[in-house]
PDB file of N, CA and C in Angstrom:
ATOM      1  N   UNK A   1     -32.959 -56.939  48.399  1.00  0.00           N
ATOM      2  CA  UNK A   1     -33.102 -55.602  47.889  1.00  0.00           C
ATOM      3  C   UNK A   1     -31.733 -55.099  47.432  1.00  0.00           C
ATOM      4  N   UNK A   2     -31.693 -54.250  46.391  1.00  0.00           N
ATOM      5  CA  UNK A   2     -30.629 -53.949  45.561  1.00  0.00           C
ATOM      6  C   UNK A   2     -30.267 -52.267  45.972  1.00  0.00           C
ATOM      7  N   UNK A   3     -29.254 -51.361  46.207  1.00  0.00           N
ATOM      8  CA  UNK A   3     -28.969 -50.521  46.289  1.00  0.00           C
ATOM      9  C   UNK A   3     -28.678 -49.538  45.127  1.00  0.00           C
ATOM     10  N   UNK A   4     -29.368 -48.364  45.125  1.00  0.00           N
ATOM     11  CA  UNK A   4     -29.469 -48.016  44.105  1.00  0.00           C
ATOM     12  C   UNK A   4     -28.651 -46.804  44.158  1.00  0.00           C
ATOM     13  N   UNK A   5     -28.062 -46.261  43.034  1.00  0.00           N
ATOM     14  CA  UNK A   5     -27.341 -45.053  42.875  1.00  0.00           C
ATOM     15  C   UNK A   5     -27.654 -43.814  42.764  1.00  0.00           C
ATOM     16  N   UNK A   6     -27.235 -42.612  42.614  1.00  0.00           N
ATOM     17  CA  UNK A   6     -28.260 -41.594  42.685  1.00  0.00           C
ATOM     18  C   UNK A   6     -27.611 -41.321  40.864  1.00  0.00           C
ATOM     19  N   UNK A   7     -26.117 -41.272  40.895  1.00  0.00           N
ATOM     20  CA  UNK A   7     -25.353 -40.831  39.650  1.00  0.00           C
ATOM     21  C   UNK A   7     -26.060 -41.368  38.337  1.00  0.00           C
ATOM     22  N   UNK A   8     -26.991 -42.362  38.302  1.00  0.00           N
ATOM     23  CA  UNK A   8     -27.729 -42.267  37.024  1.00  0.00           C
ATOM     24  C   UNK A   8     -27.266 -43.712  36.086  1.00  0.00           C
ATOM     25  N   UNK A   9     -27.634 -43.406  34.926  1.00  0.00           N
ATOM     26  CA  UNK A   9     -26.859 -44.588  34.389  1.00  0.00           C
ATOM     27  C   UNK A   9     -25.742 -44.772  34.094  1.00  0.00           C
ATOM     28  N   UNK A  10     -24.943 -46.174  33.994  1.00  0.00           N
ATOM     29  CA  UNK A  10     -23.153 -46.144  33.611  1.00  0.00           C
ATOM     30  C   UNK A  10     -23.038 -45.782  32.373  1.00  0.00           C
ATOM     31  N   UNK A  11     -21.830 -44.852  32.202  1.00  0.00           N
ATOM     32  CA  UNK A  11     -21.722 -45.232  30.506  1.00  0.00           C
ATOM     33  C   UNK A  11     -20.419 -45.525  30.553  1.00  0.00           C
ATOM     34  N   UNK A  12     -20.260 -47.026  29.838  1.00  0.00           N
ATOM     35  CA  UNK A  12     -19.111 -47.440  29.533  1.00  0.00           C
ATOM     36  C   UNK A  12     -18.203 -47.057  28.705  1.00  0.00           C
ATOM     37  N   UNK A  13     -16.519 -47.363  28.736  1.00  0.00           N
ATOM     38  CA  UNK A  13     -15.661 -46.149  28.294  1.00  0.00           C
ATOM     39  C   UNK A  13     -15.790 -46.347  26.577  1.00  0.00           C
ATOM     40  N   UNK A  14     -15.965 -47.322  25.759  1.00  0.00           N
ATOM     41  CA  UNK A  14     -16.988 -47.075  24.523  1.00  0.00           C
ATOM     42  C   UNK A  14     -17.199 -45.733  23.820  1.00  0.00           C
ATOM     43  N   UNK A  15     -18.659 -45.800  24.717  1.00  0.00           N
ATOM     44  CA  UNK A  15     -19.378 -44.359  24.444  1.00  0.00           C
ATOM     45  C   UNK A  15     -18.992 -43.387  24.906  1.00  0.00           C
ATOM     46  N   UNK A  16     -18.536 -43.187  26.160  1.00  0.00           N
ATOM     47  CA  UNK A  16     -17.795 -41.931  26.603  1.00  0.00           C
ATOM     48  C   UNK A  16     -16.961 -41.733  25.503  1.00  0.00           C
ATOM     49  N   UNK A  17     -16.034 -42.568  24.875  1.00  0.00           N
ATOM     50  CA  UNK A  17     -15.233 -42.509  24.039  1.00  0.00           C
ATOM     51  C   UNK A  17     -15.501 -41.616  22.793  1.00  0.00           C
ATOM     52  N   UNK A  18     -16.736 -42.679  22.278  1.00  0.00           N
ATOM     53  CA  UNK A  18     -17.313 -41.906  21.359  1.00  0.00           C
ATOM     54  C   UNK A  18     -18.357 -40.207  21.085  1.00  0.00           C
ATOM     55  N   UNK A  19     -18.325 -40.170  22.414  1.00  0.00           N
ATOM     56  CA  UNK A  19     -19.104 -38.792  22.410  1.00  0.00           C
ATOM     57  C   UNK A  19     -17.507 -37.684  22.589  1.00  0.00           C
ATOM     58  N   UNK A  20     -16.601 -37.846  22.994  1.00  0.00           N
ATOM     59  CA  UNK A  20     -15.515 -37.272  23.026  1.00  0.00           C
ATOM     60  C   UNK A  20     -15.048 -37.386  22.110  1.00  0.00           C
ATOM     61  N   UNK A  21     -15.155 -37.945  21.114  1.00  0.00           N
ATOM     62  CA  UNK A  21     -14.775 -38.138  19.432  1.00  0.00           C
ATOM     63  C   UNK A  21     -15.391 -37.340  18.783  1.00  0.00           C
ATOM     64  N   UNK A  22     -17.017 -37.311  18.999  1.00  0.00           N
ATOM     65  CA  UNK A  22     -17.983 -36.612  18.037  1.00  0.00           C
ATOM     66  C   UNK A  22     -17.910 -35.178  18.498  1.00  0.00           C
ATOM     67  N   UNK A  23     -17.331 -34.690  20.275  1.00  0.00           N
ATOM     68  CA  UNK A  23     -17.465 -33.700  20.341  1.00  0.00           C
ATOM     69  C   UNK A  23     -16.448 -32.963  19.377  1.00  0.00           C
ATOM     70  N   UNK A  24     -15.739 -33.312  19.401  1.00  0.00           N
ATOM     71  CA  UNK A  24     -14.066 -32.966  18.983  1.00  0.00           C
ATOM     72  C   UNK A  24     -14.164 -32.417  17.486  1.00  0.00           C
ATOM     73  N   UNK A  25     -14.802 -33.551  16.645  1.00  0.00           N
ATOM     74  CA  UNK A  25     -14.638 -33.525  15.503  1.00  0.00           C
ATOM     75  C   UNK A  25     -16.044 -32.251  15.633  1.00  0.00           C
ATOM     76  N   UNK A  26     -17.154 -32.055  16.002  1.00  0.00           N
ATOM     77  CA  UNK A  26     -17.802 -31.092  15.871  1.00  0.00           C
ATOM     78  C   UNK A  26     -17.399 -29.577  15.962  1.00  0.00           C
ATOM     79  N   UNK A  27     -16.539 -29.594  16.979  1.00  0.00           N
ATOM     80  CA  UNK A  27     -16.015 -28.112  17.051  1.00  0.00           C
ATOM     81  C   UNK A  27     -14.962 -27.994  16.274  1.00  0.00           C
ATOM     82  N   UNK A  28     -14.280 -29.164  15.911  1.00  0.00           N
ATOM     83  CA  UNK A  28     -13.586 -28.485  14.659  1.00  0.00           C
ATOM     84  C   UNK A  28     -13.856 -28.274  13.109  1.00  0.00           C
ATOM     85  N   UNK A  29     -15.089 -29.411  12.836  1.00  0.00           N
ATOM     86  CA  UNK A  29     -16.014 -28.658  11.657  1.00  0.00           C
ATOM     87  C   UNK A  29     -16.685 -27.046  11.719  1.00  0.00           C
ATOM     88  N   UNK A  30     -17.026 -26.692  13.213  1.00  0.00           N
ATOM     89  CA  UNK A  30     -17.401 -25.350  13.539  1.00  0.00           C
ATOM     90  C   UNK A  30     -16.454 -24.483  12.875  1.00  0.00           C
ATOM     91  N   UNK A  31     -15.240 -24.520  13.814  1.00  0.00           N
ATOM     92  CA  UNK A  31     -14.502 -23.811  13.512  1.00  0.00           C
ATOM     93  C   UNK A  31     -13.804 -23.544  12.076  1.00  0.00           C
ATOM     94  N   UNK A  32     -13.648 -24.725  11.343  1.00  0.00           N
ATOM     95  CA  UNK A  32     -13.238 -25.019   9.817  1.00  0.00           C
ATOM     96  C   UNK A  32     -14.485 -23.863   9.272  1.00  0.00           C
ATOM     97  N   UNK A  33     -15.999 -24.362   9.428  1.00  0.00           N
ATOM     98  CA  UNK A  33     -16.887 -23.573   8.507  1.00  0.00           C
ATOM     99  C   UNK A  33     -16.765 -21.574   9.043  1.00  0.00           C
ATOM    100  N   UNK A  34     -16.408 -21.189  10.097  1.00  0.00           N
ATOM    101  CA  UNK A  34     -16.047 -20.284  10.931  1.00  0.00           C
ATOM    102  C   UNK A  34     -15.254 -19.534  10.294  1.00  0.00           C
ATOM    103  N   UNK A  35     -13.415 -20.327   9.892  1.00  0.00           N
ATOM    104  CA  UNK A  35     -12.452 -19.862   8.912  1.00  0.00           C
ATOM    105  C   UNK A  35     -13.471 -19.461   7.514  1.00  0.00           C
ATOM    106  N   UNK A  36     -13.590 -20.395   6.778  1.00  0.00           N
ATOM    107  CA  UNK A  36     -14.422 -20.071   5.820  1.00  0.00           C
ATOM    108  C   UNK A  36     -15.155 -18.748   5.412  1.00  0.00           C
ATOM    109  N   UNK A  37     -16.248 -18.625   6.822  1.00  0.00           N
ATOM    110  CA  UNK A  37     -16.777 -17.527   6.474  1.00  0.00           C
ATOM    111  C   UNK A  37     -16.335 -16.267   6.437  1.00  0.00           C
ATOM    112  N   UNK A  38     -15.142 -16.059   7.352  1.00  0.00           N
ATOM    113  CA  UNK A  38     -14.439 -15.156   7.897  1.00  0.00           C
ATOM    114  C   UNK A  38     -13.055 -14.675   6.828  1.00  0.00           C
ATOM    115  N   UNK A  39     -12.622 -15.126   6.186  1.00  0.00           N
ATOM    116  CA  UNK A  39     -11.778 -15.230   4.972  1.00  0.00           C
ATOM    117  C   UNK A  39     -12.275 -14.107   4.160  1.00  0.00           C
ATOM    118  N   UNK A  40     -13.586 -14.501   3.786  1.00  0.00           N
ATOM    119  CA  UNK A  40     -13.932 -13.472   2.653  1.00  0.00           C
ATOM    120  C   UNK A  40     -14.154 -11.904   3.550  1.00  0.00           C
ATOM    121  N   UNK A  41     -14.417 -11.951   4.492  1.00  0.00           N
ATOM    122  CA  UNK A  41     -14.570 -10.622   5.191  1.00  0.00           C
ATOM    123  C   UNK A  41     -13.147  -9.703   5.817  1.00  0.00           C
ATOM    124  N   UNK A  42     -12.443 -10.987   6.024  1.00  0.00           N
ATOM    125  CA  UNK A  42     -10.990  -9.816   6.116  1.00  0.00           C
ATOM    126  C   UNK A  42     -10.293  -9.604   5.224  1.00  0.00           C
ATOM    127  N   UNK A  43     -10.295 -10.136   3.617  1.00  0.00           N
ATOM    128  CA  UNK A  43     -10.283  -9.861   2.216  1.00  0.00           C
ATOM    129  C   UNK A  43     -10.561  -8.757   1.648  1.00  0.00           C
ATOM    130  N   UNK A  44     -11.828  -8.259   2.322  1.00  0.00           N
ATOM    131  CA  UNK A  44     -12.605  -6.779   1.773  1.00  0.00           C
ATOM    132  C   UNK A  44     -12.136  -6.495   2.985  1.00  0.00           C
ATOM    133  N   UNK A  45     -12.158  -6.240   3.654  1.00  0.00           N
ATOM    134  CA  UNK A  45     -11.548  -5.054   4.804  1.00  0.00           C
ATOM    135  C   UNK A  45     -10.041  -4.465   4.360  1.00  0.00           C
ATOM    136  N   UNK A  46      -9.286  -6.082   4.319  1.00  0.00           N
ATOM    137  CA  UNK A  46      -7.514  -5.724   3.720  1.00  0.00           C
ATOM    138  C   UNK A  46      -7.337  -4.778   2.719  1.00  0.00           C
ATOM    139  N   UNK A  47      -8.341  -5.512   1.408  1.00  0.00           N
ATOM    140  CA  UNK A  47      -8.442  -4.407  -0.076  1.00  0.00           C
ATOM    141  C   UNK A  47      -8.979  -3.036   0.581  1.00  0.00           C
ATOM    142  N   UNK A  48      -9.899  -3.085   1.287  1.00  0.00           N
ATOM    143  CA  UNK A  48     -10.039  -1.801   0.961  1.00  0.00           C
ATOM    144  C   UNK A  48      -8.974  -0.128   1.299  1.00  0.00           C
ATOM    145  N   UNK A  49      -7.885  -0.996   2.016  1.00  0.00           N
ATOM    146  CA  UNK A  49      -6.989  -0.009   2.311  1.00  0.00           C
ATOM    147  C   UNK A  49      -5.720  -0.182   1.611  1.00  0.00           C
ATOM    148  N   UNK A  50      -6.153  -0.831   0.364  1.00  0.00           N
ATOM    149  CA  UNK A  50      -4.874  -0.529  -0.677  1.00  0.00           C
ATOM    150  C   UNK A  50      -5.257   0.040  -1.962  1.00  0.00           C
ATOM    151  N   UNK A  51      -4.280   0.147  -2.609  1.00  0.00           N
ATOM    152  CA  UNK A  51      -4.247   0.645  -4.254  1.00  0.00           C
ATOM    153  C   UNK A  51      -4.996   0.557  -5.170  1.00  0.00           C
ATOM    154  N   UNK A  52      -5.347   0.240  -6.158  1.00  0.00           N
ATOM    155  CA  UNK A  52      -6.191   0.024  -7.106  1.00  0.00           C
ATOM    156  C   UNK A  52      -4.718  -1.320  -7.476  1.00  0.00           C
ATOM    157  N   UNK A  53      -3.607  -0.816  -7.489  1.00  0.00           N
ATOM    158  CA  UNK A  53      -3.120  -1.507  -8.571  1.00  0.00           C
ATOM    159  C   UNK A  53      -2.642  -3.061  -7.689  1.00  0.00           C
ATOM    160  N   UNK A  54      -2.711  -2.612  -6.480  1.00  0.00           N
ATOM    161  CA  UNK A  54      -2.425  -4.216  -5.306  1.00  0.00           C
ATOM    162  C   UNK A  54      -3.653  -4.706  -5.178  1.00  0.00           C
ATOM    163  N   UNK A  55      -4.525  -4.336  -5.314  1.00  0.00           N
ATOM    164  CA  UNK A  55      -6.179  -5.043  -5.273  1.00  0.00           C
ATOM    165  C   UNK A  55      -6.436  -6.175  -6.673  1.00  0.00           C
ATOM    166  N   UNK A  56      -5.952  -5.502  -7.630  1.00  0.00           N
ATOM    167  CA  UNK A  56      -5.933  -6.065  -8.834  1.00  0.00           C
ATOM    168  C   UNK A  56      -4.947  -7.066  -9.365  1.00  0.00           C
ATOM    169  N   UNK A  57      -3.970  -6.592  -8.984  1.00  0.00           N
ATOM    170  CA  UNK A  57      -2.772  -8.058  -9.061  1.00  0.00           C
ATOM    171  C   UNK A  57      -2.833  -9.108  -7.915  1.00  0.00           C
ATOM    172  N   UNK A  58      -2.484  -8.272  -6.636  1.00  0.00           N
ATOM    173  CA  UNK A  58      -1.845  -9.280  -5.207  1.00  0.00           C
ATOM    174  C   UNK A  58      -3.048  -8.857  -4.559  1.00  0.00           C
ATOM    175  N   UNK A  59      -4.747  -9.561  -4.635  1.00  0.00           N
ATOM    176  CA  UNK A  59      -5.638  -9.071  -3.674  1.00  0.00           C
ATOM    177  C   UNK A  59      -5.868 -10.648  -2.508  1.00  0.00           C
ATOM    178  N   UNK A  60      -4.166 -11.485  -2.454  1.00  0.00           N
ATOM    179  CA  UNK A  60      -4.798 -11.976  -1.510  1.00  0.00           C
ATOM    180  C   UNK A  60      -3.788 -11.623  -0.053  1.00  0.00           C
ATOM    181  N   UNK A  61      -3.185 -10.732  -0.127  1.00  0.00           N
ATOM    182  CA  UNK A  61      -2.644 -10.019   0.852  1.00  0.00           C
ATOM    183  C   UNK A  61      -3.354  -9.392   1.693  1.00  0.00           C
ATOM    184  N   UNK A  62      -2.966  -9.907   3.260  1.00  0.00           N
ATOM    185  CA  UNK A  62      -4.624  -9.757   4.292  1.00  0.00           C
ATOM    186  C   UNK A  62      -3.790  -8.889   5.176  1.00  0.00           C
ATOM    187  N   UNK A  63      -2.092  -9.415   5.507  1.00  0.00           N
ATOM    188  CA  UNK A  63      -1.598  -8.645   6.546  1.00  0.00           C
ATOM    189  C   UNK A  63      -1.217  -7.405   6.751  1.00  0.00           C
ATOM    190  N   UNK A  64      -1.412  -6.242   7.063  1.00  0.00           N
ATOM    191  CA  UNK A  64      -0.797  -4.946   7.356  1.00  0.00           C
ATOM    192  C   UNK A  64       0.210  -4.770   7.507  1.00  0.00           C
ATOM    193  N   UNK A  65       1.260  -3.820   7.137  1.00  0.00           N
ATOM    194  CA  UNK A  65       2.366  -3.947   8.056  1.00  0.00           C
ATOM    195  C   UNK A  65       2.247  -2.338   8.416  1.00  0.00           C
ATOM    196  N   UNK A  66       2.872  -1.902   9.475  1.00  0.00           N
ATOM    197  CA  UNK A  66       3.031  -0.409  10.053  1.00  0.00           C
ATOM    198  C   UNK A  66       3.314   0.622   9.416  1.00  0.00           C
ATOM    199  N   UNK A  67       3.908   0.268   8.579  1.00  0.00           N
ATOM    200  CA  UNK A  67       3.931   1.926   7.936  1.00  0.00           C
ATOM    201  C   UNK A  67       2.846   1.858   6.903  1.00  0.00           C
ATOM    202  N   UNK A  68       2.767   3.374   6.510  1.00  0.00           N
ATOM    203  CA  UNK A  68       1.618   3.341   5.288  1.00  0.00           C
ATOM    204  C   UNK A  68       2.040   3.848   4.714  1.00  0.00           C
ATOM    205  N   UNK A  69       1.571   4.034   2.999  1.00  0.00           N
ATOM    206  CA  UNK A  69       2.646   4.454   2.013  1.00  0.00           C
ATOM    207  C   UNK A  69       1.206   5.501   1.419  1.00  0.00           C
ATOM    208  N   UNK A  70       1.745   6.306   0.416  1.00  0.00           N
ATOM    209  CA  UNK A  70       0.854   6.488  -0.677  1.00  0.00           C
ATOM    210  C   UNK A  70       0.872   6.263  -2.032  1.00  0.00           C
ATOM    211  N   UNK A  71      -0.507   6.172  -2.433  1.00  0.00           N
ATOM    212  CA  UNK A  71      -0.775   5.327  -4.092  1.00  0.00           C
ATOM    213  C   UNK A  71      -0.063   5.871  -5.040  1.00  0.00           C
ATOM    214  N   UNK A  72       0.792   7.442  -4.546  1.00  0.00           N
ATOM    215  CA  UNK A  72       1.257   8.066  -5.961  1.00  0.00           C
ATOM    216  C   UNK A  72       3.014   8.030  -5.510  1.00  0.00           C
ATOM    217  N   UNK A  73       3.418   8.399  -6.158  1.00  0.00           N
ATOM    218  CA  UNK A  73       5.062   8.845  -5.688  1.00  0.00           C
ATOM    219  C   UNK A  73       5.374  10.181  -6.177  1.00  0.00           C
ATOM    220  N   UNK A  74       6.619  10.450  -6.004  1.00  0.00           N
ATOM    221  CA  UNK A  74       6.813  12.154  -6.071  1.00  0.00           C
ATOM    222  C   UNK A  74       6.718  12.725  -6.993  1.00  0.00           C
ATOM    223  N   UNK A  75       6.665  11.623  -8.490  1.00  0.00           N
ATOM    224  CA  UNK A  75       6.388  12.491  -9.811  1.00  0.00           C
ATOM    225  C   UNK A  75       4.925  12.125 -10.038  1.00  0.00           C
ATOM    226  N   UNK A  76       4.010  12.032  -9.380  1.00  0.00           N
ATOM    227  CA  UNK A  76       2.226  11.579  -9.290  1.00  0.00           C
ATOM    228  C   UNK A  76       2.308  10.380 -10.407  1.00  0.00           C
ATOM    229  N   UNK A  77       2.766   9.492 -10.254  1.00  0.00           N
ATOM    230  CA  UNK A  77       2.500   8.371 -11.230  1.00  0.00           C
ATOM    231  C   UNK A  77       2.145   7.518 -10.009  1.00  0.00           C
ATOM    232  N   UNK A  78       1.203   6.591 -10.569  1.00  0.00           N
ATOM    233  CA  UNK A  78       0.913   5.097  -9.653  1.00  0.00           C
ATOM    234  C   UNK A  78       1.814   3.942  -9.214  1.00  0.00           C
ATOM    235  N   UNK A  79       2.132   4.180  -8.047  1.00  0.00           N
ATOM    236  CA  UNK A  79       3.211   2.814  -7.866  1.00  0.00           C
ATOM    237  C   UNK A  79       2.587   1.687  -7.930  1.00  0.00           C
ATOM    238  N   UNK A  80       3.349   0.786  -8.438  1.00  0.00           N
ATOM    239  CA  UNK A  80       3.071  -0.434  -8.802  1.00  0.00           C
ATOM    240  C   UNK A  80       2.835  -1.473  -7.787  1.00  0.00           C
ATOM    241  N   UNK A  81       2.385  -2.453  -7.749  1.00  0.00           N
ATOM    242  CA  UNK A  81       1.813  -3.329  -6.873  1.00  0.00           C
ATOM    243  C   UNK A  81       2.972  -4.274  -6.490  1.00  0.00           C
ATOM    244  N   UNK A  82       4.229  -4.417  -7.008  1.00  0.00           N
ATOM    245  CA  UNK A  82       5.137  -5.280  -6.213  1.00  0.00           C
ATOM    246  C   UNK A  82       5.962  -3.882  -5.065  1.00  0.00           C
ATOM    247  N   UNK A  83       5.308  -2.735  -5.168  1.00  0.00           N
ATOM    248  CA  UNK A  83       6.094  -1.560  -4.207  1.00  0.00           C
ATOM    249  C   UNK A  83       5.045  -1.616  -3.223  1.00  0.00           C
ATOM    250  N   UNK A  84       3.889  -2.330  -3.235  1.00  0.00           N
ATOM    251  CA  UNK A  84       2.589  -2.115  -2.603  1.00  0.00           C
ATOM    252  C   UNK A  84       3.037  -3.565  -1.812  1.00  0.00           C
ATOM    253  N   UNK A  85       3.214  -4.189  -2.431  1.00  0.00           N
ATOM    254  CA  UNK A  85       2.949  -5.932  -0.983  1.00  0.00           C
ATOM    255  C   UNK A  85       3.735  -6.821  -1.218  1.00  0.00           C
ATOM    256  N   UNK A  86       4.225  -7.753  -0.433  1.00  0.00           N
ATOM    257  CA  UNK A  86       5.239  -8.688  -0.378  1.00  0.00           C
ATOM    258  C   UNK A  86       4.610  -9.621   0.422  1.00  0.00           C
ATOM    259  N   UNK A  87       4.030 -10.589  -0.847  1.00  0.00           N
ATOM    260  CA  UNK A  87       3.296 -11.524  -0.123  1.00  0.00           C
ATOM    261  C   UNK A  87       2.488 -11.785   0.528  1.00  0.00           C
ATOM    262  N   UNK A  88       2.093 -12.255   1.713  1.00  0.00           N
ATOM    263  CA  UNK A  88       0.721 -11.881   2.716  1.00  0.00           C
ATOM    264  C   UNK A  88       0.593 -10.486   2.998  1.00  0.00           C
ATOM    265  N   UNK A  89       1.952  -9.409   2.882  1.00  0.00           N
ATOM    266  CA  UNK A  89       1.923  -8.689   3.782  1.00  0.00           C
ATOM    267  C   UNK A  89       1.669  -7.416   2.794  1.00  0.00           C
ATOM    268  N   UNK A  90       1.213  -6.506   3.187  1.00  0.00           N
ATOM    269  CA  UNK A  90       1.135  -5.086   2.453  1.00  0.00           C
ATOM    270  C   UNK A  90       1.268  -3.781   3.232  1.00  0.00           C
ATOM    271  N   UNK A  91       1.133  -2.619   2.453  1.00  0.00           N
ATOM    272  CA  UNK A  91       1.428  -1.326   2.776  1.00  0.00           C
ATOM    273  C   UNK A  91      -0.015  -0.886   3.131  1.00  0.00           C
ATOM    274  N   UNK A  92      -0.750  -0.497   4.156  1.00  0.00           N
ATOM    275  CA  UNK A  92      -1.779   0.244   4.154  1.00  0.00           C
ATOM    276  C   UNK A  92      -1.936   1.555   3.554  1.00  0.00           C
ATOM    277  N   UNK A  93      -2.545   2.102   3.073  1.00  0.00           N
ATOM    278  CA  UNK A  93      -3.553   3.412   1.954  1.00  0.00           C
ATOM    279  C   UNK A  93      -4.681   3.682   2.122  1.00  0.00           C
ATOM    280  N   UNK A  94      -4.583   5.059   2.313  1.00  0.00           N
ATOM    281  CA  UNK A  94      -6.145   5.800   2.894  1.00  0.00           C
ATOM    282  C   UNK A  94      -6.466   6.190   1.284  1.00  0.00           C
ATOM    283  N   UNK A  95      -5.269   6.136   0.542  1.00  0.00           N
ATOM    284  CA  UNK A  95      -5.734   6.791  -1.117  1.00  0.00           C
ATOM    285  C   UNK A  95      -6.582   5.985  -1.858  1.00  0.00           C
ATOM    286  N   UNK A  96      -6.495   4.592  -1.637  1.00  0.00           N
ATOM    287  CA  UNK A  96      -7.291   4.006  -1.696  1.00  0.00           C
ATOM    288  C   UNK A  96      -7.292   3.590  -3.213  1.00  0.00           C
ATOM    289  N   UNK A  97      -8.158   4.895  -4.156  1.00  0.00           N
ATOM    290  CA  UNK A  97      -8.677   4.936  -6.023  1.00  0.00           C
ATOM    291  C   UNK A  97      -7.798   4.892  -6.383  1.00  0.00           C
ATOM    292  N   UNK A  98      -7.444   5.300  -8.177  1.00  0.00           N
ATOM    293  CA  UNK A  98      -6.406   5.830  -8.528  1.00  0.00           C
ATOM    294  C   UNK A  98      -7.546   7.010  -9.255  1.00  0.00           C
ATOM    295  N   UNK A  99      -8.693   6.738  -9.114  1.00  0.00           N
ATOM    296  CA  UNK A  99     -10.005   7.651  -9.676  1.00  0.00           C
ATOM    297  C   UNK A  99      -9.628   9.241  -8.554  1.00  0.00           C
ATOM    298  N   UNK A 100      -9.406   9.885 -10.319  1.00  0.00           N
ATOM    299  CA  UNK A 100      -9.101  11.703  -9.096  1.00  0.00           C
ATOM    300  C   UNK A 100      -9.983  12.145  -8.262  1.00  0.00           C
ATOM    301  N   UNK A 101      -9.671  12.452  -6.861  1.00  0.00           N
ATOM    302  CA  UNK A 101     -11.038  13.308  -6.246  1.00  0.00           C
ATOM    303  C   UNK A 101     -11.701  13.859  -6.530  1.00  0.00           C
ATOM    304  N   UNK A 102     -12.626  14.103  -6.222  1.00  0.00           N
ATOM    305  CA  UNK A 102     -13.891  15.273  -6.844  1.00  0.00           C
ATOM    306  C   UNK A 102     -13.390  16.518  -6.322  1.00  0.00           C
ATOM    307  N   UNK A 103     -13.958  17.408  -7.377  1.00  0.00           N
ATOM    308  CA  UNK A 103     -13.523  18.300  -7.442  1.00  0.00           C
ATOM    309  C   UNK A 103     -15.169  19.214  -8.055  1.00  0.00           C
ATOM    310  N   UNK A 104     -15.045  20.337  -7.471  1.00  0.00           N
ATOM    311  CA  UNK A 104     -16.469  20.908  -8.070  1.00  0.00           C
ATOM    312  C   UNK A 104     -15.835  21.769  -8.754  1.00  0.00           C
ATOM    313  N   UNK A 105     -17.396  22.424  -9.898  1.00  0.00           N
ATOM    314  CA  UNK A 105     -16.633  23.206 -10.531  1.00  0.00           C
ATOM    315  C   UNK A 105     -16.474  24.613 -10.455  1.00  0.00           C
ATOM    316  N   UNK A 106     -16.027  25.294 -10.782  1.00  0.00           N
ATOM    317  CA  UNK A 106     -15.907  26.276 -10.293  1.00  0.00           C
ATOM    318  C   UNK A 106     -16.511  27.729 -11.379  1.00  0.00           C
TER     319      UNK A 106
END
C-alpha cells in the first residue's frame, strides 16, 4: 500500500514556472490597456482648466503646477500659450474660454 498525500498534485518547477510567467505578463497587459484608457481622461480633465490658446497649441500638457494664472493680462489681450505651459507642465485657469461671459441685456 502506497501513502498518499493530502497537498494534491505535484507541479513541477516547469509549470510553476510557466504560470508565473503568464501571471506576470497578464497584469502587465492589464495595466498597459489601464494606461491607455486613462490617458485620454486626464487629457480632458488637464484641458479643461486651461486657455483656449494652450488647449489648441500644447494640449498634451497633463501636469499642474501651483500657481494659477489668468487667460487675459493687464491690457485684456490673450496670453499666449508658451506663457501658459512648459512642456508637460502648465498654469491652471478657471477662465477657461476666450468666448466673453454672458451678459444679459439690459
Amino acid at each position: 500500500m502506497t501513502a498518499q498525500t493530502l497537498s494534491g498534485p505535484t507541479i513541477n518547477r516547469r509549470e510553476r514556472f510557466v504560470r508565473i510567467v503568464l501571471g506576470v505578463l497578464g497584469a502587465a497587459l492589464l495595466i498597459a490597456f489601464a494606461v491607455i484608457e486613462l490617458v485620454p481622461f486626464v487629457l480632458t480633465v488637464a484641458n479643461s482648466f486651461k486657455c483656449d490658446a494652450a488647449v489648441e497649441n500644447r494640449p498634451m500638457a497633463f501636469i499642474p503646477r501651483l500657481e494659477s494664472i489668468t487667460c487675459r493680462n493687464e491690457a485684456g489681450e490673450f496670453i499666449s500659450a508658451e506663457d501658459q505651459v512648459d512642456g508637460m507642465f502648465f498654469y491652471p485657469s478657471t477662465d477657461g474660454s476666450s468666448i466673453p461671459p454672458f451678459s444679459p441685456l439690459r
